[in-house]
N, C-alpha and C. Protein backbone atom coordinates (compact mmCIF):
# COMPACT_ATOMS: atom_id res chain seq x y z
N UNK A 1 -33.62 17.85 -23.17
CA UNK A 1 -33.80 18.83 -22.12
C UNK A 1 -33.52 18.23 -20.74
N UNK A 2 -34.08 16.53 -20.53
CA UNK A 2 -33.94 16.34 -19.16
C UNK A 2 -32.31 16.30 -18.67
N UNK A 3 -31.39 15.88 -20.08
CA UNK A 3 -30.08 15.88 -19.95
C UNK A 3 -29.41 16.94 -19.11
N UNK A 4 -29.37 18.02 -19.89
CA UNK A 4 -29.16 18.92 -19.88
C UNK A 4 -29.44 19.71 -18.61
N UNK A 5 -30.45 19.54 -17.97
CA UNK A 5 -31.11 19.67 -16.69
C UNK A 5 -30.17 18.91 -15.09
N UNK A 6 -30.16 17.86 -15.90
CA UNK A 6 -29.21 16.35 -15.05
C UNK A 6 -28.10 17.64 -14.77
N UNK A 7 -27.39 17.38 -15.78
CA UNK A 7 -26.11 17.49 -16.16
C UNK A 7 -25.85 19.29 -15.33
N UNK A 8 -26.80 19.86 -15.46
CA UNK A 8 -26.56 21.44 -14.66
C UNK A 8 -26.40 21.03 -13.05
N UNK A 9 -27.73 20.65 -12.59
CA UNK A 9 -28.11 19.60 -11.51
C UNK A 9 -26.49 19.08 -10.91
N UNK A 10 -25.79 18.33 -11.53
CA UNK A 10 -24.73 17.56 -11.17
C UNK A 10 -23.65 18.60 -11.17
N UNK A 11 -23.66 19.23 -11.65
CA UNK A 11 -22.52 20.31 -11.57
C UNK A 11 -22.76 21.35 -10.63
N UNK A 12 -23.79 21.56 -10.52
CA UNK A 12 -23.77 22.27 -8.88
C UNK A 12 -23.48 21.57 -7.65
N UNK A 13 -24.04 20.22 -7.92
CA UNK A 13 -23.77 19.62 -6.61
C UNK A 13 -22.56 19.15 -6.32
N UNK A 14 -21.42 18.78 -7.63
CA UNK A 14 -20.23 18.75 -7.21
C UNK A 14 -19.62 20.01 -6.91
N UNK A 15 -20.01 21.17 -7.61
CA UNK A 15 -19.48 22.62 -7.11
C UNK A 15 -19.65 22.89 -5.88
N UNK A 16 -20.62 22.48 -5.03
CA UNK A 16 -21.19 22.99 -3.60
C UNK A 16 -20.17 21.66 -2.92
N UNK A 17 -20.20 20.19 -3.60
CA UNK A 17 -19.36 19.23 -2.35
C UNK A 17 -18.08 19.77 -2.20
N UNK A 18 -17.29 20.39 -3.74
CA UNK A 18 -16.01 20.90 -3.45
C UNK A 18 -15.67 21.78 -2.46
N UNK A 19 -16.67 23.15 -2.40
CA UNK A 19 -16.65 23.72 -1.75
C UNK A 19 -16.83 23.84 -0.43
N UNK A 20 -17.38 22.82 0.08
CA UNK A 20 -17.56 22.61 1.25
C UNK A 20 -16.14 21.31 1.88
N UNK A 21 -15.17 20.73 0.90
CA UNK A 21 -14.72 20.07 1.15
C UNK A 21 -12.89 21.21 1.25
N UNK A 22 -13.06 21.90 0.35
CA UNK A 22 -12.07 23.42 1.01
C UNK A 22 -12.07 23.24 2.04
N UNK A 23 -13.11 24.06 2.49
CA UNK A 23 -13.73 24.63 3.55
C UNK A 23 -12.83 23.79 4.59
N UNK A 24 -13.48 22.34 4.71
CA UNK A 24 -13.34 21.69 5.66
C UNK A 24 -12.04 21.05 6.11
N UNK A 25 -11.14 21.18 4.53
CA UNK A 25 -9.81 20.59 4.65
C UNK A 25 -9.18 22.04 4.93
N UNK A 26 -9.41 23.36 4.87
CA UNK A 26 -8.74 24.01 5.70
C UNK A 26 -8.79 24.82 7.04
N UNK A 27 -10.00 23.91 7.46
CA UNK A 27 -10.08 24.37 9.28
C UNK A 27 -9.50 23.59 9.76
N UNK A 28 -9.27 21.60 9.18
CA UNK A 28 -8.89 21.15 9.62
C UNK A 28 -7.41 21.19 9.81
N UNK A 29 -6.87 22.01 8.62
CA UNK A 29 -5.54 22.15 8.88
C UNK A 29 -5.10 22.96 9.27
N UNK A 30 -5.67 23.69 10.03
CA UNK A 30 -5.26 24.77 10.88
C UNK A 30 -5.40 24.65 12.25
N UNK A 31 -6.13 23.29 12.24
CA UNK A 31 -6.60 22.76 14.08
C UNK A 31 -5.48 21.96 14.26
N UNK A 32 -4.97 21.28 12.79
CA UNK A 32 -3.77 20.30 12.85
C UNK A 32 -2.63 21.30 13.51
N UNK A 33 -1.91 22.09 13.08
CA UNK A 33 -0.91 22.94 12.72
C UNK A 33 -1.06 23.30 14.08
N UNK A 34 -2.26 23.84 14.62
CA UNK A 34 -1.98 24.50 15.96
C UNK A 34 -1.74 23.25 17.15
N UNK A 35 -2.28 22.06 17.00
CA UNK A 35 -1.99 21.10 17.63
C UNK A 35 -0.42 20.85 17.72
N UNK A 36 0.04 20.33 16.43
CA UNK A 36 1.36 20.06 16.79
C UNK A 36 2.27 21.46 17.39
N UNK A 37 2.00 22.54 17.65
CA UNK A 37 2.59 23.82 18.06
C UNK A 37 2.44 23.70 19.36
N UNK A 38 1.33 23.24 20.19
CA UNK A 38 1.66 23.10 21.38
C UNK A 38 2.01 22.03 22.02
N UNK A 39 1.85 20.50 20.98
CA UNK A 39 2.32 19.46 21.10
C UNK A 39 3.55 19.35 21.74
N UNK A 40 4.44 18.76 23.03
CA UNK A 40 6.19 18.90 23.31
C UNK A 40 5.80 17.41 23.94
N UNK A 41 7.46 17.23 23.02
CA UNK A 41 7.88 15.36 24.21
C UNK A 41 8.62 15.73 25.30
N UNK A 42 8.36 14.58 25.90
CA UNK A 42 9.29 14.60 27.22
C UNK A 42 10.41 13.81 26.78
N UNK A 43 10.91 14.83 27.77
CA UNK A 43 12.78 14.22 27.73
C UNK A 43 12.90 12.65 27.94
N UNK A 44 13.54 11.95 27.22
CA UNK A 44 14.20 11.23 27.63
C UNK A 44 14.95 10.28 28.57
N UNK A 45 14.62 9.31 29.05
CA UNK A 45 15.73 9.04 30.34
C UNK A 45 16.10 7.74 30.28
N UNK A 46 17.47 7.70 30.56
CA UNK A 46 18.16 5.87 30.76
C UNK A 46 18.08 5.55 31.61
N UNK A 47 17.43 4.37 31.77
CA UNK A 47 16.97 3.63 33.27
C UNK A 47 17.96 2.59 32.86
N UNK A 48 17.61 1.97 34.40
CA UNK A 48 19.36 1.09 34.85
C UNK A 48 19.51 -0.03 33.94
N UNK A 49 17.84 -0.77 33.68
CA UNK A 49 17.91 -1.84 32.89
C UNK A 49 18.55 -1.59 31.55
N UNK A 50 18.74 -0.66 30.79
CA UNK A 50 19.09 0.14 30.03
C UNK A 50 20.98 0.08 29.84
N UNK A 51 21.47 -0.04 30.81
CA UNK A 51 22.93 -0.35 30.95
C UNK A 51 23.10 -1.57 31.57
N UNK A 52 22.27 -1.82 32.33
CA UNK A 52 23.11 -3.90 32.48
C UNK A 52 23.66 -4.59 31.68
N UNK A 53 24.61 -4.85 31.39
CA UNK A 53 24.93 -5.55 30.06
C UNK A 53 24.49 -7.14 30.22
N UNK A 54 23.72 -7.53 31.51
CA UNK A 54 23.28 -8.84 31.57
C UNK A 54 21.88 -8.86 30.83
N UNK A 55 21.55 -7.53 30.00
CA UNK A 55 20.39 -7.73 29.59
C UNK A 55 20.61 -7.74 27.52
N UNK A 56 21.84 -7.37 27.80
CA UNK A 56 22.21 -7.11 26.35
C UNK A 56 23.78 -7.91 25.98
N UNK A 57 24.01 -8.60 26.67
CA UNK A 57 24.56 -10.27 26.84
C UNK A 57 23.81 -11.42 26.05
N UNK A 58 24.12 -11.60 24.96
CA UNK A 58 23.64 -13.11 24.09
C UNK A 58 24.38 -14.29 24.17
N UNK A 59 23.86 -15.08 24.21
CA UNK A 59 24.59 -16.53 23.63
C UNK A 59 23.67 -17.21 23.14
N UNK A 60 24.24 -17.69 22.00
CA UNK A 60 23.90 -18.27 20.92
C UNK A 60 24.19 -19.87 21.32
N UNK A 61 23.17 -20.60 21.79
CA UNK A 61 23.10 -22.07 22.05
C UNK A 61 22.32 -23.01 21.07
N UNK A 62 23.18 -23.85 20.22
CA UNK A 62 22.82 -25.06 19.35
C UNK A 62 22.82 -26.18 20.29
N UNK A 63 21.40 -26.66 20.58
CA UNK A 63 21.73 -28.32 20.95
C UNK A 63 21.73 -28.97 20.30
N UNK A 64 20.87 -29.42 19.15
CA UNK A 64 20.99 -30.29 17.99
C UNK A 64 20.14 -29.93 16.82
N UNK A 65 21.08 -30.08 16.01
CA UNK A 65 20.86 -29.70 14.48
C UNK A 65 19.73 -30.59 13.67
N UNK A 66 18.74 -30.14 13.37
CA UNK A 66 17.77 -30.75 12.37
C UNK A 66 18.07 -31.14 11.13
N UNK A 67 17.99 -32.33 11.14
CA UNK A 67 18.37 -32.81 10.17
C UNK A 67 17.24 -33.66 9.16
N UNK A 68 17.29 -33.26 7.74
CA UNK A 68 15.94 -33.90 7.37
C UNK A 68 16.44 -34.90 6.31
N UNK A 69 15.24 -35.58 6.23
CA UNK A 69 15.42 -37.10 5.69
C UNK A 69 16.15 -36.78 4.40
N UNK A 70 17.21 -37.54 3.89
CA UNK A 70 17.75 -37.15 2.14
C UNK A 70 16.59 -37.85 1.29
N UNK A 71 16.10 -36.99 0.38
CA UNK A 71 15.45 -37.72 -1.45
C UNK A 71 16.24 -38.62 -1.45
N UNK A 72 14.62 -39.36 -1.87
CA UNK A 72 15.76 -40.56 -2.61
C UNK A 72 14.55 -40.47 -3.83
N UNK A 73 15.37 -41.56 -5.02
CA UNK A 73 14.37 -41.32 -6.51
C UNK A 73 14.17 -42.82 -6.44
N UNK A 74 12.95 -42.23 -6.69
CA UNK A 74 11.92 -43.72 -6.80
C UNK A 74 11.91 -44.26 -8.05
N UNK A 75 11.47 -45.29 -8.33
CA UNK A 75 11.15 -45.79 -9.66
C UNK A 75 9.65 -45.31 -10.51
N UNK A 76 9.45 -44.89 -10.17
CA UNK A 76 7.98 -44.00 -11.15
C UNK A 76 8.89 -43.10 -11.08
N UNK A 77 9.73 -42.27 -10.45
CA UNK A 77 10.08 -41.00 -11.48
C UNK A 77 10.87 -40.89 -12.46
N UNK A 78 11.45 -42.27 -12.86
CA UNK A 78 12.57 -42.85 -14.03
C UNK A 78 11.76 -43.58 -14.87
N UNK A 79 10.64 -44.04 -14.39
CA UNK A 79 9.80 -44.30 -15.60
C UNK A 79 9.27 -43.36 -16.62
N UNK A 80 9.79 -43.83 -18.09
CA UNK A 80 9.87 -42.94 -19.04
C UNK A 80 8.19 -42.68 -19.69
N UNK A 81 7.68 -44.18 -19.51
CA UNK A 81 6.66 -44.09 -20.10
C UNK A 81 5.11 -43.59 -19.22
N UNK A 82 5.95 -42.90 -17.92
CA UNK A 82 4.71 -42.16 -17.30
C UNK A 82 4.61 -40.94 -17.67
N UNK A 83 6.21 -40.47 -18.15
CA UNK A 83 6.24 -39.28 -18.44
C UNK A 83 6.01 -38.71 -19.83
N UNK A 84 5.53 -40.00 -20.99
CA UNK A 84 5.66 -39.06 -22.11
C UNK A 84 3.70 -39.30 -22.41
């Protein structure tokens, strides 16, 4: 019986969260919807920095190349009998 009780219990209360979660997901999407409706961007505009080509002018400068030490093979890693 107490099951059974639970189990009614729990099914109303997810019936009432659903319903209230409708509810709430469709006022909110109707506050959304009207938002973006009166939502407008502003235009656009090219400012000067925008055409300088001294700002969109690259050079690519190497002073010196990194160079890293070459492997070298040691003698423990040719030793056979570390490895078997």
């Amino acid at each position: 019986m107490k099951t059974k009780i639970r189990t009614i219990i729990g099914m109303a209360a997810l019936g009432i969260i659903g319903f209230t979660n409708i509810n709430a997901t469709a006022d909110n999407k109707s506050l959304v919807n009207a938002e973006v409706v009166i939502e407008k961007e502003e235009m656009l505009t090219i400012e000067s920095w925008m055409l300088d080509d001294e700002n969109w002018a690259t050079k690519t400068e190497v002073d010196t190349l990194e160079v890293e030490k070459a492997l070298e093979v040691e003698s423990w890693m040719t030793n056979e009998s570390l490895w078997n």
